[in-house]
C-alpha atoms as a PDB file:
ATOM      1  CA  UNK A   1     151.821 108.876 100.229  1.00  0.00           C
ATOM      2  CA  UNK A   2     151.763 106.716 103.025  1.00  0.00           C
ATOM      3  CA  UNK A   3     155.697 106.831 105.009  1.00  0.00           C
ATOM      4  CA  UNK A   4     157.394 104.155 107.162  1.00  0.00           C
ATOM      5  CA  UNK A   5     159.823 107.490 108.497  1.00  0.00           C
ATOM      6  CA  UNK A   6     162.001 104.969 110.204  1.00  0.00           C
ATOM      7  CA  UNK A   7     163.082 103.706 106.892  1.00  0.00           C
ATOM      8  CA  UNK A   8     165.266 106.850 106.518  1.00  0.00           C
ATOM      9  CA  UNK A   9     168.500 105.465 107.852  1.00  0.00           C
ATOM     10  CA  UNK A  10     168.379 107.407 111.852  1.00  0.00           C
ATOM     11  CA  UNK A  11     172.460 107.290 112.925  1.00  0.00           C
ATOM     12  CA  UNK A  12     171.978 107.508 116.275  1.00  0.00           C
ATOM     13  CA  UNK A  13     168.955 105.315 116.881  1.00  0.00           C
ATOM     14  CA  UNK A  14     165.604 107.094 117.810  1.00  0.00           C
ATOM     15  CA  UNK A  15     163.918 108.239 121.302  1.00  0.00           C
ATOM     16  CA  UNK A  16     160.044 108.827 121.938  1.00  0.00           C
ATOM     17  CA  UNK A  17     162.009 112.555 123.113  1.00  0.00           C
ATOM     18  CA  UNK A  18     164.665 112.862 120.932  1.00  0.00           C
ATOM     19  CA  UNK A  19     165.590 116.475 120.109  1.00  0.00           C
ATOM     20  CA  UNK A  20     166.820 115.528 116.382  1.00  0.00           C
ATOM     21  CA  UNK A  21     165.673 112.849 114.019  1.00  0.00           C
ATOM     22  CA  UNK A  22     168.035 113.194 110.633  1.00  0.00           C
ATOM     23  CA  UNK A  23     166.406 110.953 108.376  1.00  0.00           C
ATOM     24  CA  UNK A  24     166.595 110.381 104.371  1.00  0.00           C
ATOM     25  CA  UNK A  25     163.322 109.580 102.011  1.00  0.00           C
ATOM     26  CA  UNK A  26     164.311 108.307  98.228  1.00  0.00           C
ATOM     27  CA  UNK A  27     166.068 111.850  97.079  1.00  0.00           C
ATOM     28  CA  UNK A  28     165.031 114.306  99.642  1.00  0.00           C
ATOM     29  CA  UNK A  29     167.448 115.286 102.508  1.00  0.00           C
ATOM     30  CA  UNK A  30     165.287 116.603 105.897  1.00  0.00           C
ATOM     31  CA  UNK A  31     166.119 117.279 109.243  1.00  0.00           C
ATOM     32  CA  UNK A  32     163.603 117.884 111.828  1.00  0.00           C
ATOM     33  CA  UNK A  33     164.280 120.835 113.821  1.00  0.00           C
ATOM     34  CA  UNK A  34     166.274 122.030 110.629  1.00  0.00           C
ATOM     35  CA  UNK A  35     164.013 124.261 108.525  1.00  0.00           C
ATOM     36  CA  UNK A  36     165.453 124.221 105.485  1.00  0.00           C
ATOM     37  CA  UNK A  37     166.170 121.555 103.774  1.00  0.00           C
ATOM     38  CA  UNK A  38     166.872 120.512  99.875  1.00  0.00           C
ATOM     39  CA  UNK A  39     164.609 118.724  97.266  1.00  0.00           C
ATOM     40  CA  UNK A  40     165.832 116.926  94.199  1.00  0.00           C
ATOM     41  CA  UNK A  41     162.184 116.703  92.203  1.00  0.00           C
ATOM     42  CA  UNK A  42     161.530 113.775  90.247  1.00  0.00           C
ATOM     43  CA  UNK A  43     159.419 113.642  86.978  1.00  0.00           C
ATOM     44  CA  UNK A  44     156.027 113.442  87.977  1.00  0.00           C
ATOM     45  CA  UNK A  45     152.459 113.205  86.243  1.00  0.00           C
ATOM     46  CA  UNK A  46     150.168 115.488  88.728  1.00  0.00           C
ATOM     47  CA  UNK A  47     146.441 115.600  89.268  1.00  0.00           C
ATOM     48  CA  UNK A  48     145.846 119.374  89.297  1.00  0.00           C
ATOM     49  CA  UNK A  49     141.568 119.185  88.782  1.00  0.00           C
ATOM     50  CA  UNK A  50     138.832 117.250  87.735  1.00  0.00           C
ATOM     51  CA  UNK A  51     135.079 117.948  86.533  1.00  0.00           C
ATOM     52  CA  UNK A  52     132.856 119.117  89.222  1.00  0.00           C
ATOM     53  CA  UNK A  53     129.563 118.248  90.412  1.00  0.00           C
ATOM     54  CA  UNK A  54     126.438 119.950  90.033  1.00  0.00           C
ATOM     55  CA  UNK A  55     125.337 121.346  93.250  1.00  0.00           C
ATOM     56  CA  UNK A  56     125.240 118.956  96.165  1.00  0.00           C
ATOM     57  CA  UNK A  57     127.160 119.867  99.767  1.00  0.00           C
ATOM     58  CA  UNK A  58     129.980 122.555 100.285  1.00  0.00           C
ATOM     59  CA  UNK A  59     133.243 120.170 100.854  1.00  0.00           C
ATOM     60  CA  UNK A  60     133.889 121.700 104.362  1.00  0.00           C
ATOM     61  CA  UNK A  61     135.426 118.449 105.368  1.00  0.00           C
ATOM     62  CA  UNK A  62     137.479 118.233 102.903  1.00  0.00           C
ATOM     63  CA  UNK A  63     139.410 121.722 103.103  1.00  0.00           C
ATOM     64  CA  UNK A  64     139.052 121.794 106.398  1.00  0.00           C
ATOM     65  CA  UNK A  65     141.336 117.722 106.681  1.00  0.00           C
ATOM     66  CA  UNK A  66     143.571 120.303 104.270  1.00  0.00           C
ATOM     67  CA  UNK A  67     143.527 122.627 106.856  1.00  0.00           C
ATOM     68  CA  UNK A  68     144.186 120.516 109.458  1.00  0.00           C
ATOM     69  CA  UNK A  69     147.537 118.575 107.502  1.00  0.00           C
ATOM     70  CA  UNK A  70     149.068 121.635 107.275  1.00  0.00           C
ATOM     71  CA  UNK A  71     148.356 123.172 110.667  1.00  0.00           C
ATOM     72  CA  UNK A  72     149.793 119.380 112.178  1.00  0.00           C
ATOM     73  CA  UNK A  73     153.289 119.907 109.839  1.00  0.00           C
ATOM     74  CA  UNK A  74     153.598 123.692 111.123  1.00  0.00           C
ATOM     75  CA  UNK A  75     153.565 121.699 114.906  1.00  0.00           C
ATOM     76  CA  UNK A  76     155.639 118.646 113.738  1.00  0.00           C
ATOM     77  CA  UNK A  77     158.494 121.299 112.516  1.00  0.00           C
ATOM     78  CA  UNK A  78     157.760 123.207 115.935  1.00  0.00           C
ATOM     79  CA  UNK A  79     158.058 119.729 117.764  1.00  0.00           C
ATOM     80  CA  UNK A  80     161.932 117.988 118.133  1.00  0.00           C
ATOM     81  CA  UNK A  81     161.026 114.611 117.638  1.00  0.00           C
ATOM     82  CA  UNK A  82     158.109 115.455 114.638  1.00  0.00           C
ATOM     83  CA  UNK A  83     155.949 113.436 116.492  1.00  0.00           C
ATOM     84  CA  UNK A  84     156.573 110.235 114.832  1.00  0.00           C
ATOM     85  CA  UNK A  85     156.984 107.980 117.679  1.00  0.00           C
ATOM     86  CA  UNK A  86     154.318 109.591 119.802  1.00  0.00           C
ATOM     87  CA  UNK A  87     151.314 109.819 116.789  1.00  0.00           C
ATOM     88  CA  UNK A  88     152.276 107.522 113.838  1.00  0.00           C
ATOM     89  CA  UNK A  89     150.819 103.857 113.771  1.00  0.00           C
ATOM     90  CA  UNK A  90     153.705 101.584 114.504  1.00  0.00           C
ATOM     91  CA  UNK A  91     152.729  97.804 113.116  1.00  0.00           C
ATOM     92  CA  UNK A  92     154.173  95.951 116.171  1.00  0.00           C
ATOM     93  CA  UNK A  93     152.148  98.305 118.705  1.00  0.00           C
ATOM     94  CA  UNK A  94     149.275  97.770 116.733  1.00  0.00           C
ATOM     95  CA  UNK A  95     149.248  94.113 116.662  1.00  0.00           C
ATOM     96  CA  UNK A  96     149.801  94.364 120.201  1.00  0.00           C
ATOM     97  CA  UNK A  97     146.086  96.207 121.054  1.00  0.00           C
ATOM     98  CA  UNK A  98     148.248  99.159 122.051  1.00  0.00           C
ATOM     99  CA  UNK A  99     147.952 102.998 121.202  1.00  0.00           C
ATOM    100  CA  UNK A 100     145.702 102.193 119.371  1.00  0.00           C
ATOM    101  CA  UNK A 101     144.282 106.100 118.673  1.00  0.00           C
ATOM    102  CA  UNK A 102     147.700 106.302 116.568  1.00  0.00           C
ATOM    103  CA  UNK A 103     145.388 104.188 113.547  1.00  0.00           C
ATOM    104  CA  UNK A 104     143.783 107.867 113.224  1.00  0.00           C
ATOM    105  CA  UNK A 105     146.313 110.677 114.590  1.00  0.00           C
ATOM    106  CA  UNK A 106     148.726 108.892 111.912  1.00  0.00           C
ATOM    107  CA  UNK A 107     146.768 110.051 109.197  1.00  0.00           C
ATOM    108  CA  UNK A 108     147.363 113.743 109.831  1.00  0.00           C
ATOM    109  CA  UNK A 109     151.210 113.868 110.342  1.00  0.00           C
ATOM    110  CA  UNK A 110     153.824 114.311 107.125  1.00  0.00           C
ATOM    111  CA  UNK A 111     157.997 113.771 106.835  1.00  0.00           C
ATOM    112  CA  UNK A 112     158.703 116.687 105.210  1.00  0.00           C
ATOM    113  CA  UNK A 113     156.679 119.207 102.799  1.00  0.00           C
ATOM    114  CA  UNK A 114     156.770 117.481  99.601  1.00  0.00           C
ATOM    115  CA  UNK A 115     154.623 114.328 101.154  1.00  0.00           C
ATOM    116  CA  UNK A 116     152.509 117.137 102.653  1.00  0.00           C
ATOM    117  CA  UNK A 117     152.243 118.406  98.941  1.00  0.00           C
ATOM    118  CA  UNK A 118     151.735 116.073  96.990  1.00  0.00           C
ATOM    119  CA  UNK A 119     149.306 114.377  99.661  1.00  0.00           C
ATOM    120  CA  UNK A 120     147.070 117.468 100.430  1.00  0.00           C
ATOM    121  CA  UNK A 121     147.004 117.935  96.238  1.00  0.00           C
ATOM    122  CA  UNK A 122     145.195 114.287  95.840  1.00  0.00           C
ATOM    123  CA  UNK A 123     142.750 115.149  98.952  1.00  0.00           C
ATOM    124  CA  UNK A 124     141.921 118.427  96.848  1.00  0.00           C
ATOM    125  CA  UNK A 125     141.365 116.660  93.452  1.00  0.00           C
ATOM    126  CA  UNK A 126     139.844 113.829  94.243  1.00  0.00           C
ATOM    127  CA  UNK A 127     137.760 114.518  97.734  1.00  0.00           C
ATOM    128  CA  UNK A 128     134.832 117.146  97.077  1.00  0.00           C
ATOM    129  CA  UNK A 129     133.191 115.255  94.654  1.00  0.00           C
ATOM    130  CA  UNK A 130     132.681 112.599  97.487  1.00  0.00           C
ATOM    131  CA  UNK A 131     131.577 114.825 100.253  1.00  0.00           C
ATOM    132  CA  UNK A 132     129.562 116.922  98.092  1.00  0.00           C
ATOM    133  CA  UNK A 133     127.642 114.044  97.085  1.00  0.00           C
ATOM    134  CA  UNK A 134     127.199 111.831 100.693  1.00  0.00           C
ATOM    135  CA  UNK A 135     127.040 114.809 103.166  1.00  0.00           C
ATOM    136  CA  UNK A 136     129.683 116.025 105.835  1.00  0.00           C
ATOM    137  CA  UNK A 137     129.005 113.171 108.348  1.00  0.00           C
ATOM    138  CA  UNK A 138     129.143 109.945 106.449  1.00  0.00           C
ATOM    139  CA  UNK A 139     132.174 111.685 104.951  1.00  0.00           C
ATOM    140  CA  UNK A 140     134.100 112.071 107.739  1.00  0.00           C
ATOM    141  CA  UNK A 141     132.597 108.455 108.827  1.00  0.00           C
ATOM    142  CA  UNK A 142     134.323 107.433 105.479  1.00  0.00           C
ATOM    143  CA  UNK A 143     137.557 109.044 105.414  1.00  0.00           C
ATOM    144  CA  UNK A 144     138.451 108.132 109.198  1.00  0.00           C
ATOM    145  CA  UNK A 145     137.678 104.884 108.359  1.00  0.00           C
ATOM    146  CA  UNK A 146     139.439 104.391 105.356  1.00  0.00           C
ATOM    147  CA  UNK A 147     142.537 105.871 106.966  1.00  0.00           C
ATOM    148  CA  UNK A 148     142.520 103.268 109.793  1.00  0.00           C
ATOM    149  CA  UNK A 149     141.977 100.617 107.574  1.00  0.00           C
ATOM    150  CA  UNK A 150     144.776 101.531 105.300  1.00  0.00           C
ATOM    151  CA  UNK A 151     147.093 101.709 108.318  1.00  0.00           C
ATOM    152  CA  UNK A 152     145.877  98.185 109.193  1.00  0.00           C
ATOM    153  CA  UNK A 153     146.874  96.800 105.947  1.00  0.00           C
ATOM    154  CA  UNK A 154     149.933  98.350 106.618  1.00  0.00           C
ATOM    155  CA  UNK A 155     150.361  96.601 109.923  1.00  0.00           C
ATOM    156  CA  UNK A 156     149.499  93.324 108.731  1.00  0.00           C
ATOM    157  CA  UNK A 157     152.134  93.312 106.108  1.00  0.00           C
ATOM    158  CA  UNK A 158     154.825  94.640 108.267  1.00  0.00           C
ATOM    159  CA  UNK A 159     154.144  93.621 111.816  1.00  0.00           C
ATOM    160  CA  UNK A 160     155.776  90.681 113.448  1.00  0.00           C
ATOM    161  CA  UNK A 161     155.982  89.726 116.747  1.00  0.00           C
ATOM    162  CA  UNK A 162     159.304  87.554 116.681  1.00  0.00           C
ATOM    163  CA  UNK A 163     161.352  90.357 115.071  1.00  0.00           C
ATOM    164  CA  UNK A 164     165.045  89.846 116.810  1.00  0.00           C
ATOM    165  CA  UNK A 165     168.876  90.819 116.286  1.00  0.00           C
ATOM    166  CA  UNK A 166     167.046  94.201 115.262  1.00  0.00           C
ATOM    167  CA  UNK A 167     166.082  97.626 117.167  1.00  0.00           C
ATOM    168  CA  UNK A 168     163.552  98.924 118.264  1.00  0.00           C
ATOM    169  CA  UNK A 169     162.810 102.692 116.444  1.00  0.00           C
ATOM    170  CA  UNK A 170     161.027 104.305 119.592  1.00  0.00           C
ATOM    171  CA  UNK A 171     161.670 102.175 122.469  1.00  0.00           C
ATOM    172  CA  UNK A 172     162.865 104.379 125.274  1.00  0.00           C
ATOM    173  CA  UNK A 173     166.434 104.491 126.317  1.00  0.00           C
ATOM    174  CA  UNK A 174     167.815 102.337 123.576  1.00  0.00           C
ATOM    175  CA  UNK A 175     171.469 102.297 122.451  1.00  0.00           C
ATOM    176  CA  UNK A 176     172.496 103.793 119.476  1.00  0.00           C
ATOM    177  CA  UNK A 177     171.615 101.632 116.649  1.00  0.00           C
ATOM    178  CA  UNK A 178     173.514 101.070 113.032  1.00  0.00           C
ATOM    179  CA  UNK A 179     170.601 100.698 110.955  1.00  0.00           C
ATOM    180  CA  UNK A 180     169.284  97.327 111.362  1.00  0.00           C
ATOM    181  CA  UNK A 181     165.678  98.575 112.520  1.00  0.00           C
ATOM    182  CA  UNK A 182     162.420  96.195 113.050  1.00  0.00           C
ATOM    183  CA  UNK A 183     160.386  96.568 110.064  1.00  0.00           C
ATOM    184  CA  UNK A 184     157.286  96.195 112.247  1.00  0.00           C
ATOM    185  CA  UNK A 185     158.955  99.011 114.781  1.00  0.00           C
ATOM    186  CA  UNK A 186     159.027 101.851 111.572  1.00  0.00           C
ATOM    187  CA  UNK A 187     155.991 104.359 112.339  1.00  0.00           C
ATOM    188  CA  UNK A 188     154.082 105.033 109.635  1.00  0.00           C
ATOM    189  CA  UNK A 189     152.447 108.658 108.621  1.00  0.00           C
ATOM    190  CA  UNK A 190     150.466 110.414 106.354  1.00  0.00           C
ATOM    191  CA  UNK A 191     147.043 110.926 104.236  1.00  0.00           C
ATOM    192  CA  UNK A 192     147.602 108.749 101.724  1.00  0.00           C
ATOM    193  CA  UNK A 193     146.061 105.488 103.275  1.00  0.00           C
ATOM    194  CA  UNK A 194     142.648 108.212 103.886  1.00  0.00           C
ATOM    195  CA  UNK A 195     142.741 109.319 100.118  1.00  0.00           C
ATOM    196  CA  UNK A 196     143.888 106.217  98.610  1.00  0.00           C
ATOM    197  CA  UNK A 197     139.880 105.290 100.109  1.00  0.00           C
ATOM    198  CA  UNK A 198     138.754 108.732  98.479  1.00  0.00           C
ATOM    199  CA  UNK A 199     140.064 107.737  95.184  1.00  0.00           C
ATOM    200  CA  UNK A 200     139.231 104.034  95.349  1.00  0.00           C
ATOM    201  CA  UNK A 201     135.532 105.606  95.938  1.00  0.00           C
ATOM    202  CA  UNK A 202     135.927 108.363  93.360  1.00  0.00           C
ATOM    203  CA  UNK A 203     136.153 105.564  90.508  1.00  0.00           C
ATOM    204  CA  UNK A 204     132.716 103.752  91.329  1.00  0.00           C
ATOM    205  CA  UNK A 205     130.756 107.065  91.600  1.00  0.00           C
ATOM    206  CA  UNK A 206     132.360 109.002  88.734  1.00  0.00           C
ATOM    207  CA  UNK A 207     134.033 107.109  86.817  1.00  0.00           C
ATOM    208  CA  UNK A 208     133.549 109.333  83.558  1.00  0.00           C
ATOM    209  CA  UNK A 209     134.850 112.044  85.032  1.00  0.00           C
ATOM    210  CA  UNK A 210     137.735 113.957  83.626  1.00  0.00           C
ATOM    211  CA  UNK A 211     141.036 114.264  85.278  1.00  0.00           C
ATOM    212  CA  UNK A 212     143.163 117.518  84.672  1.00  0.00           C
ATOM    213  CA  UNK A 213     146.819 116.274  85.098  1.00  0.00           C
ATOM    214  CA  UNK A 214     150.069 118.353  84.525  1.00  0.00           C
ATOM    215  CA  UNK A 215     153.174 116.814  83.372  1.00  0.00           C
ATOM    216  CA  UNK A 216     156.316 119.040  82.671  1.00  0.00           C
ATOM    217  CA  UNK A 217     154.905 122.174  81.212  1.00  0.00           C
ATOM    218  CA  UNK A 218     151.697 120.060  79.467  1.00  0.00           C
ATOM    219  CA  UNK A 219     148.228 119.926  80.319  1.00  0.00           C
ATOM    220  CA  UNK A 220     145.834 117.112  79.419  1.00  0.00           C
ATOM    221  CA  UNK A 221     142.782 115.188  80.824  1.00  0.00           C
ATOM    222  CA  UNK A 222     142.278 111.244  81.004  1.00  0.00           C
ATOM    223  CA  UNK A 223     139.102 109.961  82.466  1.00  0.00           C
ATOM    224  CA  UNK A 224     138.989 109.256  86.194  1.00  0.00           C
ATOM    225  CA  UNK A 225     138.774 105.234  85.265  1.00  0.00           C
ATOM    226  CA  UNK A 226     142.299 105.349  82.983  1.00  0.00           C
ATOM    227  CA  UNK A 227     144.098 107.811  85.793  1.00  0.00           C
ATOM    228  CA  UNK A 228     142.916 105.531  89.159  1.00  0.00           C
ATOM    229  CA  UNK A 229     143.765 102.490  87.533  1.00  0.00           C
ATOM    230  CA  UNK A 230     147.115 102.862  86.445  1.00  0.00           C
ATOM    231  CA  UNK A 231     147.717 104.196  89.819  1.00  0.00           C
ATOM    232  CA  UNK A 232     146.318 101.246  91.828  1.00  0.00           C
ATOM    233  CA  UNK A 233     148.651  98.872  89.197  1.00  0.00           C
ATOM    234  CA  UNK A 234     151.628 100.642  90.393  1.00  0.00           C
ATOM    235  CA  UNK A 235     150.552 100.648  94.122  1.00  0.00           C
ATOM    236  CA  UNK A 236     150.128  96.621  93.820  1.00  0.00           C
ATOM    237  CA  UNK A 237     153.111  96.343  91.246  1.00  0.00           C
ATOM    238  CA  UNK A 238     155.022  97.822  94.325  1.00  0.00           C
ATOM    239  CA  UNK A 239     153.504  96.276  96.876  1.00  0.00           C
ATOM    240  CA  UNK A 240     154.003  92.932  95.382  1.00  0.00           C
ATOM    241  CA  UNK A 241     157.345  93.705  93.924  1.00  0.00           C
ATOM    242  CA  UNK A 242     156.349  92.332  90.213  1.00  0.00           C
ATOM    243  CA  UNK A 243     159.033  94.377  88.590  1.00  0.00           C
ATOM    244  CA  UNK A 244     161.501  94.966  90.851  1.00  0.00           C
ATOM    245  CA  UNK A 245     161.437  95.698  95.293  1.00  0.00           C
ATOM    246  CA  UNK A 246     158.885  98.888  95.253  1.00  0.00           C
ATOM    247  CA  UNK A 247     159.911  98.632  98.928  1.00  0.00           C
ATOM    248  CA  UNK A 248     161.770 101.468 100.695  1.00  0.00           C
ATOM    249  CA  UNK A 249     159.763 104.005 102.817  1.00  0.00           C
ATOM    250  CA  UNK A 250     156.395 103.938 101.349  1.00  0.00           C
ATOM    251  CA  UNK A 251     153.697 101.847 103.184  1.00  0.00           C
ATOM    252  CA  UNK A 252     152.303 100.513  99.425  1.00  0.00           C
ATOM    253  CA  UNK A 253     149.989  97.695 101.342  1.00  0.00           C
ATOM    254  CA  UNK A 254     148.322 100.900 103.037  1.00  0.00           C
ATOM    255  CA  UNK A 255     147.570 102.308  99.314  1.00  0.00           C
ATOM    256  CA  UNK A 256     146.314  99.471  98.313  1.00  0.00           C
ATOM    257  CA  UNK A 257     144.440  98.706 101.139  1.00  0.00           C
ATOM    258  CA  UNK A 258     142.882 102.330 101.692  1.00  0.00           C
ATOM    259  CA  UNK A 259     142.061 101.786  97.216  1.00  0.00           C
ATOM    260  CA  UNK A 260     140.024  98.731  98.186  1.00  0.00           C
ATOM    261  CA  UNK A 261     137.976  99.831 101.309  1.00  0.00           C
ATOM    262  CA  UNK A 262     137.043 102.823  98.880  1.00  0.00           C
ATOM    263  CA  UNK A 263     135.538 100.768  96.379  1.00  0.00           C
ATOM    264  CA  UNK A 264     133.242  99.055  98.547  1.00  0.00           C
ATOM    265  CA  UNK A 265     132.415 102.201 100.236  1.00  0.00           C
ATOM    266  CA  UNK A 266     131.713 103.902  96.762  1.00  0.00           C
ATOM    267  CA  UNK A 267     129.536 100.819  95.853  1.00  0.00           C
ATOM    268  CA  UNK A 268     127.484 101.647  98.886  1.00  0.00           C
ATOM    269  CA  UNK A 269     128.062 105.510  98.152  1.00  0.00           C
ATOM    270  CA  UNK A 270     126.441 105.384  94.589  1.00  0.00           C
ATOM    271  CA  UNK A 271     123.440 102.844  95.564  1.00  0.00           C
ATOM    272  CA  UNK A 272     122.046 104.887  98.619  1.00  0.00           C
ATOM    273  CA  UNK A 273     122.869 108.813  98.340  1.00  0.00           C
ATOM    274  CA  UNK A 274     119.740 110.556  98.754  1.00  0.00           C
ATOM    275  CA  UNK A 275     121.715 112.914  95.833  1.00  0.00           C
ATOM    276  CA  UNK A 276     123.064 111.120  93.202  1.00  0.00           C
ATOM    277  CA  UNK A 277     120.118 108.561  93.122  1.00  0.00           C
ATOM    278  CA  UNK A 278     120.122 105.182  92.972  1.00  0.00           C
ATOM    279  CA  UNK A 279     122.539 103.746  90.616  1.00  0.00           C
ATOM    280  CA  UNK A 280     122.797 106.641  88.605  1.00  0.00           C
ATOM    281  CA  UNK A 281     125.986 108.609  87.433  1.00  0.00           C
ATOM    282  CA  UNK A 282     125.999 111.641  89.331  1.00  0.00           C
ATOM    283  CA  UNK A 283     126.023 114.263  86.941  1.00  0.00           C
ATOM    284  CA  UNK A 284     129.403 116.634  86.076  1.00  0.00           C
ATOM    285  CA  UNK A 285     129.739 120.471  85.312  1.00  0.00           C
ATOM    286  CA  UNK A 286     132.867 120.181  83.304  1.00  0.00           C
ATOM    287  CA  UNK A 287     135.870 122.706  85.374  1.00  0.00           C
ATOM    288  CA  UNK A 288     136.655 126.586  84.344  1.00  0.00           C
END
């Protein structure tokens, strides 16, 4: 999922250099330049595989953005400050027309190794199917895109300009601050925005396919059309707080907006790959 890291409750305010940032997501305790730290695991329902397709293009891209998530965390927990100031997309910057380059470099940096997880086990699932079918170039086209675009949904919902009695997360020299951070100052990491598009595209072109999901000790399989829409109904229930604030550290708007540019890229996907055909199902070799 998609983080706002400054949500975490920082005690002593946060530096562009800092040498520690202790921070706190839902029930996980982390410290970067601490590395150990202690989970307390929710119940979860987890995508574990899905029906393949039939030939097509070897997923490079999408092991190799795998790859690259996990080689970015290794340098994050190598790196004081995690690089959350210096690479996440921070709304107010954004909105701004400055560092701009963080829309993308944001999409590869995590909070701790369960977001890496759980993020990197989505973008395995869900993202071969895609790539094998449009090629490695519009993929990677698609997925850059889609990651940007999530972070701008992101931005629009929490940036404001006339944010005041507040601080700053990664202004430079500031005092020590209780708490009261700028909503539109919290960076915000991770894949999720990227693969929220993957998935949103993953229901147009196969939306028969089977999902393998693990929950507890079970295994079962619901097709891809049940599983990615009861997932985009709790991104908006959270977004738009329907049942209750879905707020806290998770950038839902970037979810939901990463779910939407998918779709319409799928659309486009399905009606003009050169391998699926035109308007056609692509067709499924069920998973061993």
């Amino acid at each position: 999922m998609a983080q706002k890291y400054g949500d975490f409750g920082i005690p002593e305010g946060c530096y562009r250099n800092k040498k520690r940032a202790a921070f706190r997501y839902e029930n996980i305790s982390f410290d970067i330049g601490n590395p150990y730290f202690f989970i307390k695991p929710k119940l979860m329902l987890f995508p574990i595989g899905d029906d393949q397709v039939r030939g097509g293009h070897f997923p490079w891209l999408s092991y190799g953005f795998i790859a690259l998530c996990i080689l970015m965390f290794i340098v994050q927990m190598q790196t004081p400050s995690g690089l959350f100031c210096e690479w996440g997309a921070i709304p107010n910057d954004i909105l701004q027309g400055r560092h701009l380059s963080t829309l993308f470099t944001s999409i590869f940096l995590h909070s701790n190794f369960q977001h890496l997880l759980g993020n990197m086990l989505f973008l395995w699932v869900f993202a071969d199917n895609i790539e094998a079918n449009v090629n490695h170039r519009p993929f990677l086209v698609f997925f850059l895109l889609g990651g940007a675009i999530a972070a701008m949904s992101h931005v629009f919902a929490e940036g404001n300009f006339v944010e005041s009695y507040c601080c700053a997360i990664c202004e430079e020299n500031v005092a020590p601050c209780n708490g009261d951070y700028c909503s539109g100052s919290i960076p915000m990491i991770g894949a999720s925005g990227a693969i929220s598009a993957v998935m949103g595209a993953y229901l147009v072109m196969f939306p028969k396919s089977r999902i393998k999901l693990l929950f507890l000790f079970f295994f079962f399989r619901l097709p891809a059309f049940v599983f990615l829409i009861f997932w985009i109904l709790l991104q908006l229930n959270n977004g738009l707080g329907i049942f209750g604030d879905g707020g806290g550290s998770v950038a839902w708007w970037a979810h939901i907006g990463g779910f939407a540019f998918g779709l319409l890229a799928g659309l486009y996907f399905r009606n003009h790959s050169s391998y699926i055909g035109l308007g056609k199902e692509p067709e499924v070799l069920e998973e061993v």
